[in-house]
Each structure stands twice: as C-alpha cells, then as structure tokens.
Protein backbone atom coordinates (compact mmCIF):
# COMPACT_ATOMS: atom_id res chain seq x y z
CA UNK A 1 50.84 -29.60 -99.79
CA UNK A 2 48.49 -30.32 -97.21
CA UNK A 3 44.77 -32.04 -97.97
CA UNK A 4 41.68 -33.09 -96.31
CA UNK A 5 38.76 -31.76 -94.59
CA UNK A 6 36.91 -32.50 -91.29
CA UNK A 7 33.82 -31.21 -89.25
CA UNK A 8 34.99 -30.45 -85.91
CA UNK A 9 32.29 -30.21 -83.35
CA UNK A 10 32.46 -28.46 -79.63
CA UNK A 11 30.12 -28.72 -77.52
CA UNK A 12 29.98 -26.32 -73.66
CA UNK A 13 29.99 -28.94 -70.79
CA UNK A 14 30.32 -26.07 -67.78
CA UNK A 15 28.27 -26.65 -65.00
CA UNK A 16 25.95 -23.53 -64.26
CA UNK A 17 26.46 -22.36 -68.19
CA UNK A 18 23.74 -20.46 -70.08
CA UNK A 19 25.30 -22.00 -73.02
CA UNK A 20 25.47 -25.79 -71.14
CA UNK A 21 24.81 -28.65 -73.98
CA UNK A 22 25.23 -25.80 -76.89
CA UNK A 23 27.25 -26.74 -79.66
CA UNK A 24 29.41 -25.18 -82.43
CA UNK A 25 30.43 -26.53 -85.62
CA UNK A 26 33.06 -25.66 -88.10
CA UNK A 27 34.33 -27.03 -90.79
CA UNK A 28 38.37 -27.28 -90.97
CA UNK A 29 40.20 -27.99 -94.21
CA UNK A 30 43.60 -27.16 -95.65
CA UNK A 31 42.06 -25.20 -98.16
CA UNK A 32 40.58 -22.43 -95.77
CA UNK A 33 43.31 -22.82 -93.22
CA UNK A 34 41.28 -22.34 -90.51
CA UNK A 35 42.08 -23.66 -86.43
CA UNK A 36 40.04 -23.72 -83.51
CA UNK A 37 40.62 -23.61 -79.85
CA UNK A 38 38.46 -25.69 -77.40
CA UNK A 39 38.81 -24.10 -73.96
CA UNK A 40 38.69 -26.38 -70.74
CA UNK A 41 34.93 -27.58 -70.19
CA UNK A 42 33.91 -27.79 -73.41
CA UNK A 43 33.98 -31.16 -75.56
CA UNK A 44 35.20 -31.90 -78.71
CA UNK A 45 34.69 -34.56 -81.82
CA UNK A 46 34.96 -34.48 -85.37
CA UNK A 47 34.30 -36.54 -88.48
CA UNK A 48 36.69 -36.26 -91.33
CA UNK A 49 35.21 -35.95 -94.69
CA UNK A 50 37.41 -36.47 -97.44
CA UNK A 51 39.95 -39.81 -97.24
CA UNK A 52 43.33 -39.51 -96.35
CA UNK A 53 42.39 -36.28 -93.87
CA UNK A 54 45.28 -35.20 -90.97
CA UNK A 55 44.18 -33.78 -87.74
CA UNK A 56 46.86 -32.31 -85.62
CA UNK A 57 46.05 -30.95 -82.02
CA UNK A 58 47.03 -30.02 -79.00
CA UNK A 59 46.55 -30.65 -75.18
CA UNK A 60 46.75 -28.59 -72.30
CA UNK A 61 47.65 -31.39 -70.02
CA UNK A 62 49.90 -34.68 -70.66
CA UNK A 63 47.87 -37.51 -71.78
CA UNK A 64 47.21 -40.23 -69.73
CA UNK A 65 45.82 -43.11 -70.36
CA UNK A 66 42.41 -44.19 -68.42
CA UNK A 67 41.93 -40.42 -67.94
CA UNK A 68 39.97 -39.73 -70.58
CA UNK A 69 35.95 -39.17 -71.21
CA UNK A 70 33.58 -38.76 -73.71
CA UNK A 71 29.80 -39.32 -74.78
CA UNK A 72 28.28 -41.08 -78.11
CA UNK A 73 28.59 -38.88 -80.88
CA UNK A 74 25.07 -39.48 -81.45
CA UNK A 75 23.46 -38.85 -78.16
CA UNK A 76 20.20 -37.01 -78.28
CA UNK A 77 21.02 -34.61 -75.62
CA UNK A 78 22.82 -32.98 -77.88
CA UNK A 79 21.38 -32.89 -81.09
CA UNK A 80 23.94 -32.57 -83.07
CA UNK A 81 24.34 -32.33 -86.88
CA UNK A 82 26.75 -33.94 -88.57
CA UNK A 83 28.30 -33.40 -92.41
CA UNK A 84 28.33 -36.45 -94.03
CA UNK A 85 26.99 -40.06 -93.07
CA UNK A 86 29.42 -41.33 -90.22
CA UNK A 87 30.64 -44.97 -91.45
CA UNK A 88 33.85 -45.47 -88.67
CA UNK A 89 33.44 -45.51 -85.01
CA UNK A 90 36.49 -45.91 -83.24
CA UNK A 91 35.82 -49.07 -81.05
CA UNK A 92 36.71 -46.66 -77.96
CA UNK A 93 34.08 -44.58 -79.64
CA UNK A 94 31.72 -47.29 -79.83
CA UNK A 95 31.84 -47.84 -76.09
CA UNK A 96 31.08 -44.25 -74.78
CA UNK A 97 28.29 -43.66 -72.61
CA UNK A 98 25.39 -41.22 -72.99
CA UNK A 99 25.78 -37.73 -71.85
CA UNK A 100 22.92 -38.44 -69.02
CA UNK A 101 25.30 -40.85 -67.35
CA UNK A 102 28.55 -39.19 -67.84
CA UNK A 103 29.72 -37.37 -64.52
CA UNK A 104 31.06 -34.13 -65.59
C-alpha cells in the first residue's frame, strides 16, 4: 500500500501567455490517486505533507546535470499559497534566484 500526500504547484512560464505567472495547485495523495501533467513552459514544485511521502515523475528530456532552473518557492511574483508551513529547503533550493532575474 502506497501513503503520503503532497501539494504540487505549477506555475505558466510562456512568454506572450495570458495566463504568464498563473499558478495551479493540487493536492496529490495515494488516497485520491490523482496525477498531473506539467506541459513544457510551465514550472513545477511541491511540498510534501505527511512524513515518509513518495513522489514519482517523469521527464520529457534526459536529465542533465547543470541544465536545470528554478526560482524561490517563495518569490513574490508569484504569490503562491502553500499547505502547510515549509520547514526543508533543499540546499539547491535554497540557492535559487528570484523569478525577476531568472532568464526564461
């Protein structure tokens, strides 16, 4: 049996978008079975909110390391809301720039 539960947040980075800095958010869990799929120019991040949680996804391209970008989960561009008080930061996470200075 699976467990665990996150809040999985996407968020349209397409230049020229009506929906550009719009965001989704949807909870995942292996109670409600649900999955999402994150199309090319849109970003994604999630918080897991129950210990012990798996996420399992999938890339469209092979990754490489050194290829890959992101913004602070917190960055007021954005606005986001997030489910639950956010207590880990990746250190990777930690270092990630704010959306204004990200080239995208």
């Amino acid at each position: 049996m699976y467990n665990g539960c996150d809040y999985d947040v996407i968020v349209d980075l397409r230049q020229g978008s009506d929906t550009l800095k719009k965001w989704i958010a949807v909870e995942l869990s292996a109670e409600n079975r649900r999955m999402i799929y994150v199309p090319k120019g849109f970003a994604h991040g999630f918080i897991t909110l129950q210990d012990n949680s798996e996420v399992f996804y999938l890339m469209s391209e092979f990754y490489t390391p050194g290829y890959s970008r992101g913004f602070r989960w917190n960055d007021p561009a954005f606005g986001f809301k997030m489910a639950g008080k956010v207590t880990v930061i990746s250190e990777a996470g930690r270092k990630l720039p704010r959306f204004y200075f990200l080239k995208v």
